[in-house]
Protein backbone atom coordinates (compact mmCIF):
# COMPACT_ATOMS: atom_id res chain seq x y z
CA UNK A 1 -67.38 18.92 -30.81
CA UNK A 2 -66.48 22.46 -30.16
CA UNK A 3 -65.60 25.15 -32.81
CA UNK A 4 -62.32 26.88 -32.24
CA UNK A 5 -61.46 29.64 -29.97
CA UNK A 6 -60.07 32.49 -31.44
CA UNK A 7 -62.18 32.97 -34.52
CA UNK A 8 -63.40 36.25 -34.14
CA UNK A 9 -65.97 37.73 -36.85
CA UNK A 10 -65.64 34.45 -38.43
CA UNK A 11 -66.70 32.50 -35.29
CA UNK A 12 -69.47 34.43 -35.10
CA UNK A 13 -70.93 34.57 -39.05
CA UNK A 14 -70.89 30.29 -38.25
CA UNK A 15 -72.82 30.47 -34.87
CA UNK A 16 -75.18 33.03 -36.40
CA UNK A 17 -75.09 30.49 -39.72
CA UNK A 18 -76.49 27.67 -37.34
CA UNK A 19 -79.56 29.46 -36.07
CA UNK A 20 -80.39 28.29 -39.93
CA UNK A 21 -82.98 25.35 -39.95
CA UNK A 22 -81.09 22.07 -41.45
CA UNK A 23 -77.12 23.64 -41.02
CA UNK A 24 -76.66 22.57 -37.39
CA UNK A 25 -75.79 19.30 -38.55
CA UNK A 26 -73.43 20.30 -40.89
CA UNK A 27 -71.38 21.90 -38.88
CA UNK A 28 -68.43 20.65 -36.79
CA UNK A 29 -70.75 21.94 -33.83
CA UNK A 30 -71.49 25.28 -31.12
CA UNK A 31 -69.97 26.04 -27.89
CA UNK A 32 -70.56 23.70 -25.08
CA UNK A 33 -70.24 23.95 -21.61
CA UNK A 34 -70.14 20.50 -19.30
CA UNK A 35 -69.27 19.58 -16.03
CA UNK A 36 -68.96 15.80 -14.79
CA UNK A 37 -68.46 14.98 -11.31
CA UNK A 38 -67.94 12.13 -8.16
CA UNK A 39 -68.69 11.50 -4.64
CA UNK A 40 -66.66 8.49 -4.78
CA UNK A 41 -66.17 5.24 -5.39
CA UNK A 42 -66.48 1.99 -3.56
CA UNK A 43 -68.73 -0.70 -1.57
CA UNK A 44 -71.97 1.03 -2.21
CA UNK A 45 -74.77 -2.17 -2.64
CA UNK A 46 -78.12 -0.92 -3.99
CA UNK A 47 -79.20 -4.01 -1.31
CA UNK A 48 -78.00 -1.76 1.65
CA UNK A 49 -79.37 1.69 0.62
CA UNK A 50 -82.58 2.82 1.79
CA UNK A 51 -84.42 4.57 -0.57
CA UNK A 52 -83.91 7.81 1.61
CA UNK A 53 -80.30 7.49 1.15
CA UNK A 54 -80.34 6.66 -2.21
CA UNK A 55 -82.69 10.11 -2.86
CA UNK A 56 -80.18 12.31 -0.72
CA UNK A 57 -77.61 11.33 -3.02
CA UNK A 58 -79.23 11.46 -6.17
CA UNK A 59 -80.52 14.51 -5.04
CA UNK A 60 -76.95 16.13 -3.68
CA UNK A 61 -75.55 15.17 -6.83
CA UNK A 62 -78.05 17.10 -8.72
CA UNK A 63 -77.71 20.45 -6.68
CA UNK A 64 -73.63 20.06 -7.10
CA UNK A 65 -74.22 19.80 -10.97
CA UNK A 66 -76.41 22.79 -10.72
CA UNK A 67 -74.01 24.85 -9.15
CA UNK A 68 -71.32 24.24 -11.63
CA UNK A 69 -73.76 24.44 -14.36
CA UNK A 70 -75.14 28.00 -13.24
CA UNK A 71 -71.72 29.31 -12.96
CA UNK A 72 -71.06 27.86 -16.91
CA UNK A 73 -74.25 29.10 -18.22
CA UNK A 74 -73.47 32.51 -17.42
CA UNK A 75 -70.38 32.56 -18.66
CA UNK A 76 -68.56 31.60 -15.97
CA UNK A 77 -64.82 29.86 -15.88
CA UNK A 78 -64.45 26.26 -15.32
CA UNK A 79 -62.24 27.02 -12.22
CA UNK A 80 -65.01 29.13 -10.80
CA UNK A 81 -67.41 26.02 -11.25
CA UNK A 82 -65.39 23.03 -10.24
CA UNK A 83 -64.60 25.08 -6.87
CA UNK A 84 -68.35 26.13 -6.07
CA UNK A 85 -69.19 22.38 -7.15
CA UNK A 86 -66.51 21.04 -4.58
CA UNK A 87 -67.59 23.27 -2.01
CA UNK A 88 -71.02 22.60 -1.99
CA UNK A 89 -69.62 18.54 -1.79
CA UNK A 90 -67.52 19.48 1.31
CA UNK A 91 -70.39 21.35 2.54
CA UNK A 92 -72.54 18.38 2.51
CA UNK A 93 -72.40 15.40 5.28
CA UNK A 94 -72.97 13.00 2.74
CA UNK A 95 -69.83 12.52 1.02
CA UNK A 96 -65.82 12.04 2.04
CA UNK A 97 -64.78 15.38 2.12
CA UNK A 98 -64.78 18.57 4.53
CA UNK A 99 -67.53 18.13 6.52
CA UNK A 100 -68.30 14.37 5.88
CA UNK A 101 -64.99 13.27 6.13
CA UNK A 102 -63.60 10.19 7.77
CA UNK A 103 -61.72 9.66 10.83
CA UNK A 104 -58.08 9.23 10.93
CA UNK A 105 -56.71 6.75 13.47
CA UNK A 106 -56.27 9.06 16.26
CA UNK A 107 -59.93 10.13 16.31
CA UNK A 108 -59.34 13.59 13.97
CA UNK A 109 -60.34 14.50 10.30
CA UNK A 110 -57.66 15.51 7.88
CA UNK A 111 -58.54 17.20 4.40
CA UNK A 112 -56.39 17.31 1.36
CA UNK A 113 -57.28 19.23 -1.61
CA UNK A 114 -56.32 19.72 -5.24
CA UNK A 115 -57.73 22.41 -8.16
CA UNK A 116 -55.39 22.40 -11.70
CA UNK A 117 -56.20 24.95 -14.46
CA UNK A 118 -55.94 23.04 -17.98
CA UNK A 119 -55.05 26.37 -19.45
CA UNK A 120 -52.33 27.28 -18.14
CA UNK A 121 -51.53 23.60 -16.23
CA UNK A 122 -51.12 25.79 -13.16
CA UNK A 123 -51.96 24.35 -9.64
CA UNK A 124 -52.77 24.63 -6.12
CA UNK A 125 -53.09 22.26 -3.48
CA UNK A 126 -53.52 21.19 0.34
CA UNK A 127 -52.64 18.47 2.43
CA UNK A 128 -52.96 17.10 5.86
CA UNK A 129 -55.23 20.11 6.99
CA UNK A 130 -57.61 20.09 9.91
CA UNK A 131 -59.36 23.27 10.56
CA UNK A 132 -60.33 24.55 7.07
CA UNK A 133 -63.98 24.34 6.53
CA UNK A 134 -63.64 24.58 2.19
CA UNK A 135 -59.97 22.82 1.61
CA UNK A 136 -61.07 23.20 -2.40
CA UNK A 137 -61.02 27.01 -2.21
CA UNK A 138 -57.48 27.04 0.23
CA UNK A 139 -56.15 25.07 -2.62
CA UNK A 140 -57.13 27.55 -5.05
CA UNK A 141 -55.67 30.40 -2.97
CA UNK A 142 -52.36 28.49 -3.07
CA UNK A 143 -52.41 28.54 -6.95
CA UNK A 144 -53.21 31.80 -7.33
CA UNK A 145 -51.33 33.63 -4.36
CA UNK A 146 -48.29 32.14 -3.96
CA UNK A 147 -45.74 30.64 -5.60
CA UNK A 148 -45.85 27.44 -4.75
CA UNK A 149 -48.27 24.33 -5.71
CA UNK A 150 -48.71 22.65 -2.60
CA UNK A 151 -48.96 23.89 1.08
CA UNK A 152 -49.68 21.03 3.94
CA UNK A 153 -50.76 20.97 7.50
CA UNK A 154 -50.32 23.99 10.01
CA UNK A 155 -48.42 25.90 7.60
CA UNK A 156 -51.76 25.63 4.94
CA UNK A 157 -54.09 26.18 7.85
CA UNK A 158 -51.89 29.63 8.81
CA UNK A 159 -51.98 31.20 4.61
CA UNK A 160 -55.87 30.04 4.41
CA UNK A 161 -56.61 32.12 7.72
CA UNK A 162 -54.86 35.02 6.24
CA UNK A 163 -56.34 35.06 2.84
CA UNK A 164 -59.84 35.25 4.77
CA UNK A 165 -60.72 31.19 4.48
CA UNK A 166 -63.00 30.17 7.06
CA UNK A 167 -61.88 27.46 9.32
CA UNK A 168 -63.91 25.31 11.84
CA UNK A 169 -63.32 23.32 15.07
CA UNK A 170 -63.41 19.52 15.30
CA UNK A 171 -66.98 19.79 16.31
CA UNK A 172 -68.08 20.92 12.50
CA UNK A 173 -66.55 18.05 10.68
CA UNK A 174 -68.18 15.23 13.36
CA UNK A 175 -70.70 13.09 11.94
CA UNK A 176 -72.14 10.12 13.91
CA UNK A 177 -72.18 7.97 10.85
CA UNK A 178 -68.57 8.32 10.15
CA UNK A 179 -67.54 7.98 13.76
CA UNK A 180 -69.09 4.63 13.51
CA UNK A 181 -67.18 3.38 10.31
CA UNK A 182 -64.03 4.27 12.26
CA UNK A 183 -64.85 2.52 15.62
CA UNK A 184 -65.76 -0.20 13.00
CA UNK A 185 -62.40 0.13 11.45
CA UNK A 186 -60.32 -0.30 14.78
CA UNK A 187 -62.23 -3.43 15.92
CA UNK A 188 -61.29 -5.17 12.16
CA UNK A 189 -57.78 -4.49 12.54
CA UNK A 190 -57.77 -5.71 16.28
CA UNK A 191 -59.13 -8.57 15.15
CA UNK A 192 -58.00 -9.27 11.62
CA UNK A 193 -54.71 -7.16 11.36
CA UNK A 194 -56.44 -5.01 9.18
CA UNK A 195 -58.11 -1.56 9.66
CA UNK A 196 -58.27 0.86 6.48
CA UNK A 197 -61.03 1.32 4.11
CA UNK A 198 -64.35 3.29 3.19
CA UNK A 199 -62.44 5.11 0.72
CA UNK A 200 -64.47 8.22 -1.19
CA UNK A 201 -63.54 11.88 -2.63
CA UNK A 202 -65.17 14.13 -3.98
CA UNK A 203 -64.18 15.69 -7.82
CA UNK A 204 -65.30 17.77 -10.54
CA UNK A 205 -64.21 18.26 -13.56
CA UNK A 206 -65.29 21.13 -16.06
CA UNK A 207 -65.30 23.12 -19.61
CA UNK A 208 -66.30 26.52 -19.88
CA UNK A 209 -67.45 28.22 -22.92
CA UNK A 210 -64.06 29.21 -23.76
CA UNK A 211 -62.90 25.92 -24.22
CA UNK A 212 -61.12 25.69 -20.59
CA UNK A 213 -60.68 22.81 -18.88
CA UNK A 214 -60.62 22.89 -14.86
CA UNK A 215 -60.35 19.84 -12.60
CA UNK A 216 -60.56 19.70 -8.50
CA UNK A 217 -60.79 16.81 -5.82
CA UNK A 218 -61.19 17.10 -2.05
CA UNK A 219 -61.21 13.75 0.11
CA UNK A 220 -60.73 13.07 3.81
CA UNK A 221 -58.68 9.92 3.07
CA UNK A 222 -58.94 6.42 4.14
CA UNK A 223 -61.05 5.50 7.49
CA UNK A 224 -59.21 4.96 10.10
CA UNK A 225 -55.59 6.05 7.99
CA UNK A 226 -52.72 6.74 10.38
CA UNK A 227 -52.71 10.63 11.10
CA UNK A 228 -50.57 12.63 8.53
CA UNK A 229 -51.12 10.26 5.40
CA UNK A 230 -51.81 12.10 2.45
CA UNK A 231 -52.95 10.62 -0.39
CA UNK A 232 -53.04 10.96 -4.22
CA UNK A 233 -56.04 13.62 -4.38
CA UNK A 234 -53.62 16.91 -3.92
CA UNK A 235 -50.66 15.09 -5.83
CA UNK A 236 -50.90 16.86 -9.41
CA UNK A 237 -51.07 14.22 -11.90
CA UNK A 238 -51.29 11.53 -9.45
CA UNK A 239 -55.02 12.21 -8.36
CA UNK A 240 -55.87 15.69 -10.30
CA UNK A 241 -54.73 16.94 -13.82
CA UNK A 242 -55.48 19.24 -16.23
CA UNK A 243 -54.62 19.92 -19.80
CA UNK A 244 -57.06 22.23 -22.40
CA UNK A 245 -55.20 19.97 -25.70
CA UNK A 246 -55.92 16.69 -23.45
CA UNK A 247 -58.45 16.59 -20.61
CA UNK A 248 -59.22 16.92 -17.03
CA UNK A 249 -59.20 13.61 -15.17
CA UNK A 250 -60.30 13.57 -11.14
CA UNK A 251 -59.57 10.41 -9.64
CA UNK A 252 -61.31 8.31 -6.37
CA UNK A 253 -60.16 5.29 -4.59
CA UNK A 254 -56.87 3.99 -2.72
CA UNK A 255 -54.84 6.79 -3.05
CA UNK A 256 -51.40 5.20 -3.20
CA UNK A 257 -52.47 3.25 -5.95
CA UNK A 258 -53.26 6.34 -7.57
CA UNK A 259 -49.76 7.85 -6.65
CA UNK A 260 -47.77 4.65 -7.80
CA UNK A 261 -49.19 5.19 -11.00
CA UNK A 262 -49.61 8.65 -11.92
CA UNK A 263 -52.80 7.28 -13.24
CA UNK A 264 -54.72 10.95 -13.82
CA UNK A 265 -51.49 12.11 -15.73
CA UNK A 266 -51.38 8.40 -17.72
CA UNK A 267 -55.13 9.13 -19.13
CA UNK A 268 -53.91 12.67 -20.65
CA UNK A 269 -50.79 11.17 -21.52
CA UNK A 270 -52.08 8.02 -23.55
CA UNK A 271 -54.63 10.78 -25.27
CA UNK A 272 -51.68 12.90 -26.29
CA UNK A 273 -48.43 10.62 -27.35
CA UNK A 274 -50.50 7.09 -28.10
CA UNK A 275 -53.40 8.93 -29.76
CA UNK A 276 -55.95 7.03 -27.85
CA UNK A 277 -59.63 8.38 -27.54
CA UNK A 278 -60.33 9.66 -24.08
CA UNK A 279 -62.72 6.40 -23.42
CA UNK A 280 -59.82 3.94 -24.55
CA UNK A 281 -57.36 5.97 -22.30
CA UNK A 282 -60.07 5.81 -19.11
CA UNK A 283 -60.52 2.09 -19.94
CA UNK A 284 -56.99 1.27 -20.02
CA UNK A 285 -56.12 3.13 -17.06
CA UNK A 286 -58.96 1.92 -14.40
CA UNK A 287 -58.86 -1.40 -15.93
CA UNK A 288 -55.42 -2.40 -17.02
CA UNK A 289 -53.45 0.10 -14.94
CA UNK A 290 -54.82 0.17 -11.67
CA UNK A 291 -55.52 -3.55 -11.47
CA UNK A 292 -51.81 -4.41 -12.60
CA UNK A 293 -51.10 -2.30 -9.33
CA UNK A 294 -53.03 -4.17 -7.00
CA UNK A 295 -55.97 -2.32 -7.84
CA UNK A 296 -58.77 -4.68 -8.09
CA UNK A 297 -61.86 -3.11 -6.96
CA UNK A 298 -60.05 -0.25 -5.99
CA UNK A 299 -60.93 3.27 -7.38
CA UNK A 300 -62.50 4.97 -10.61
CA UNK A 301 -62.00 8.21 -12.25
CA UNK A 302 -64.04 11.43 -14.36
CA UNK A 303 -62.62 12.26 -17.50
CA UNK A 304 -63.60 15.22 -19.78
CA UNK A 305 -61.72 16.25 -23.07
CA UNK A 306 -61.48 19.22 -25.03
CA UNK A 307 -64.45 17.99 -27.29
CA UNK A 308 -66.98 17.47 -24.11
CA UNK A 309 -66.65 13.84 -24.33
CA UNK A 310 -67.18 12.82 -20.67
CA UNK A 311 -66.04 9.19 -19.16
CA UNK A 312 -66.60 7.94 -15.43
CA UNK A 313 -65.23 4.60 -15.41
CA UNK A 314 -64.83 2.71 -11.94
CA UNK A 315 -64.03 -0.91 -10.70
CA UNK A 316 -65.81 -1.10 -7.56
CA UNK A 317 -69.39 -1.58 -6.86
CA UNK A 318 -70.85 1.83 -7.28
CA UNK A 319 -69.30 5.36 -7.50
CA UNK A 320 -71.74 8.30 -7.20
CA UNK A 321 -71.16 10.14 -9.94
CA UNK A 322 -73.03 12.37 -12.57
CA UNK A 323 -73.02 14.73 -15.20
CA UNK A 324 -74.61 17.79 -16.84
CA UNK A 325 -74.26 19.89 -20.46
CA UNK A 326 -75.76 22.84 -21.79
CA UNK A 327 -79.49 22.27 -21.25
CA UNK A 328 -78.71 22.14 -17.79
CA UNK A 329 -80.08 18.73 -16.83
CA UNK A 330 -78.44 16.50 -14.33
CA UNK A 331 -77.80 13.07 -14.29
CA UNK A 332 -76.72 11.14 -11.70
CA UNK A 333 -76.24 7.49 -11.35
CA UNK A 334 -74.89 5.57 -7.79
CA UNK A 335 -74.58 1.98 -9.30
CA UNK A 336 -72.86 0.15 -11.87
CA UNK A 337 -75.04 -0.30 -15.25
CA UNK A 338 -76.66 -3.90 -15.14
């Protein structure tokens, strides 16, 4: 739990009070900060990771919830660490966004991008985007500097340039492994009918000392999607949302799904009008929700509410995921618990 903001002298006469030996516990609680993230969600068999791979991304994982967490510690807002935590996700070849991203059908990578302040439920997005190198930090540019929410293709890749975001040729975002999975992709659905798949994004969500919620997602889509699909990742409420009196919810899996539903909207939603703890609201979503939509094995989602309560709930085999609080310790998990 988290004492009140606003308190002034008072505030402070109760966190001096709990520096008391025996009060702590007494007391509804001190300021927290937390962070909870995901590298995504889906066919990810502890039987076909090496125990390199399964390092790197216990080990990525970590330095993302170290980022985030230095930027909290110091007093830092929760937009300031779900975007460094992103970026240093899209930075990394290992996961489904920016530079790790899939390939579309036509051979290219396409980004979209979401951040949502729980504040002030302002947001800023991208879509269909080819040539920025951080699509997390465009977005964020697009809820700060404009007046718009969401900005898509050439027209996002124009306002990023100008507002000094650094963009890369095709040649940055190429990685052999993910060429693979597409040329994979293509021979299913010449043979089968079939083609999509290896679904992933990347997602943080975030409170700061002040009691401020901040959530962000990045993805590059589906393998082998058809060029200019954009998912549910920089669709405000569908993949991303934000509320300080509800929670932050950052959602990974088959996008449309994700759309149909509204699903990261439904877990604040069933929080605020049907009074349902933020675990009973994740639960119900992932498993009752999505499913009923064709969702089976489909997706998961990170939750964090105003209290620091953290859920990452998922119906696939594994979703990387992990988590960090005040003492600044990560821990990261790839598997589902036995």
């Amino acid at each position: 739990m988290r004492l009140p903001r606003g308190l002034g002298l008072a505030r402070s006469f109760v966190l001096a009070f709990l520096l008391v030996p025996g009060l702590a516990a007494a007391l509804p609680g001190t300021d927290d900060v937390v962070m909870v993230i995901h590298g995504g969600a889906g066919t990810i068999r502890k039987s076909e990771m090496t125990p390199e791979r399964e390092r790197a991304y216990h080990e990525a994982l970590a330095e993302a919830l170290r980022t985030g967490h230095h930027i909290l510690a110091q007093g830092g807002s929760s937009l300031d660490a779900v975007e460094a935590t992103v970026r240093y996700m899209e930075d990394s070849p290992l996961f489904n966004a920016g530079r790790g991203a899939v390939f579309t059908s036509a051979g290219t990578n396409e980004f979209d991008a979401c951040i949502m302040d729980g504040r002030t439920r302002e947001a800023g997005a991208v879509a269909a985007v080819r040539r920025i190198k951080n699509p997390v930090s465009a977005a964020r540019l697009v809820m700060t500097g404009t007046r718009h929410v969401l900005l898509v293709g050439r027209s996002a890749e124009e306002f990023a340039a100008a507002q000094g975001i650094e963009l890369a040729d095709s040649a940055y975002f190429y990685t052999e492994r993910r060429w693979h999975a597409l040329e994979r992709a293509r021979e299913k659905e010449r043979v089968e009918g079939g083609g999509g798949g290896q679904f992933g994004t990347v997602g943080a969500v975030a409170l700061d000392a002040d009691g401020d919620i901040a959530a962000a997602t990045s993805t590059g889509g589906l393998t082998n999607k058809r060029w200019g699909r954009v998912g549910d990742t920089p669709i405000v409420g569908a993949g991303t949302y934000a509320d300080n009196a509800t929670c932050g919810v950052s959602c990974t899996g088959k996008g449309e799904l994700f759309m149909r539903g509204v699903l990261a909207y439904r877990v604040s939603a069933l929080v605020e009008m049907d009074k349902l703890s933020l675990g009973e609201a994740v639960r119900r979503v992932v498993n009752d929700d999505l499913v009923a939509l064709g969702g089976t094995g489909s997706g998961g989602l990170i939750a964090l509410d105003k209290d620091g309560v953290i859920e990452m709930e998922f119906n696939t085999e594994g979703m990387y995921r992990g988590y960090v609080r005040a003492d600044g310790e990560p821990h990261t998990f790839l598997y589902r618990a036995p």
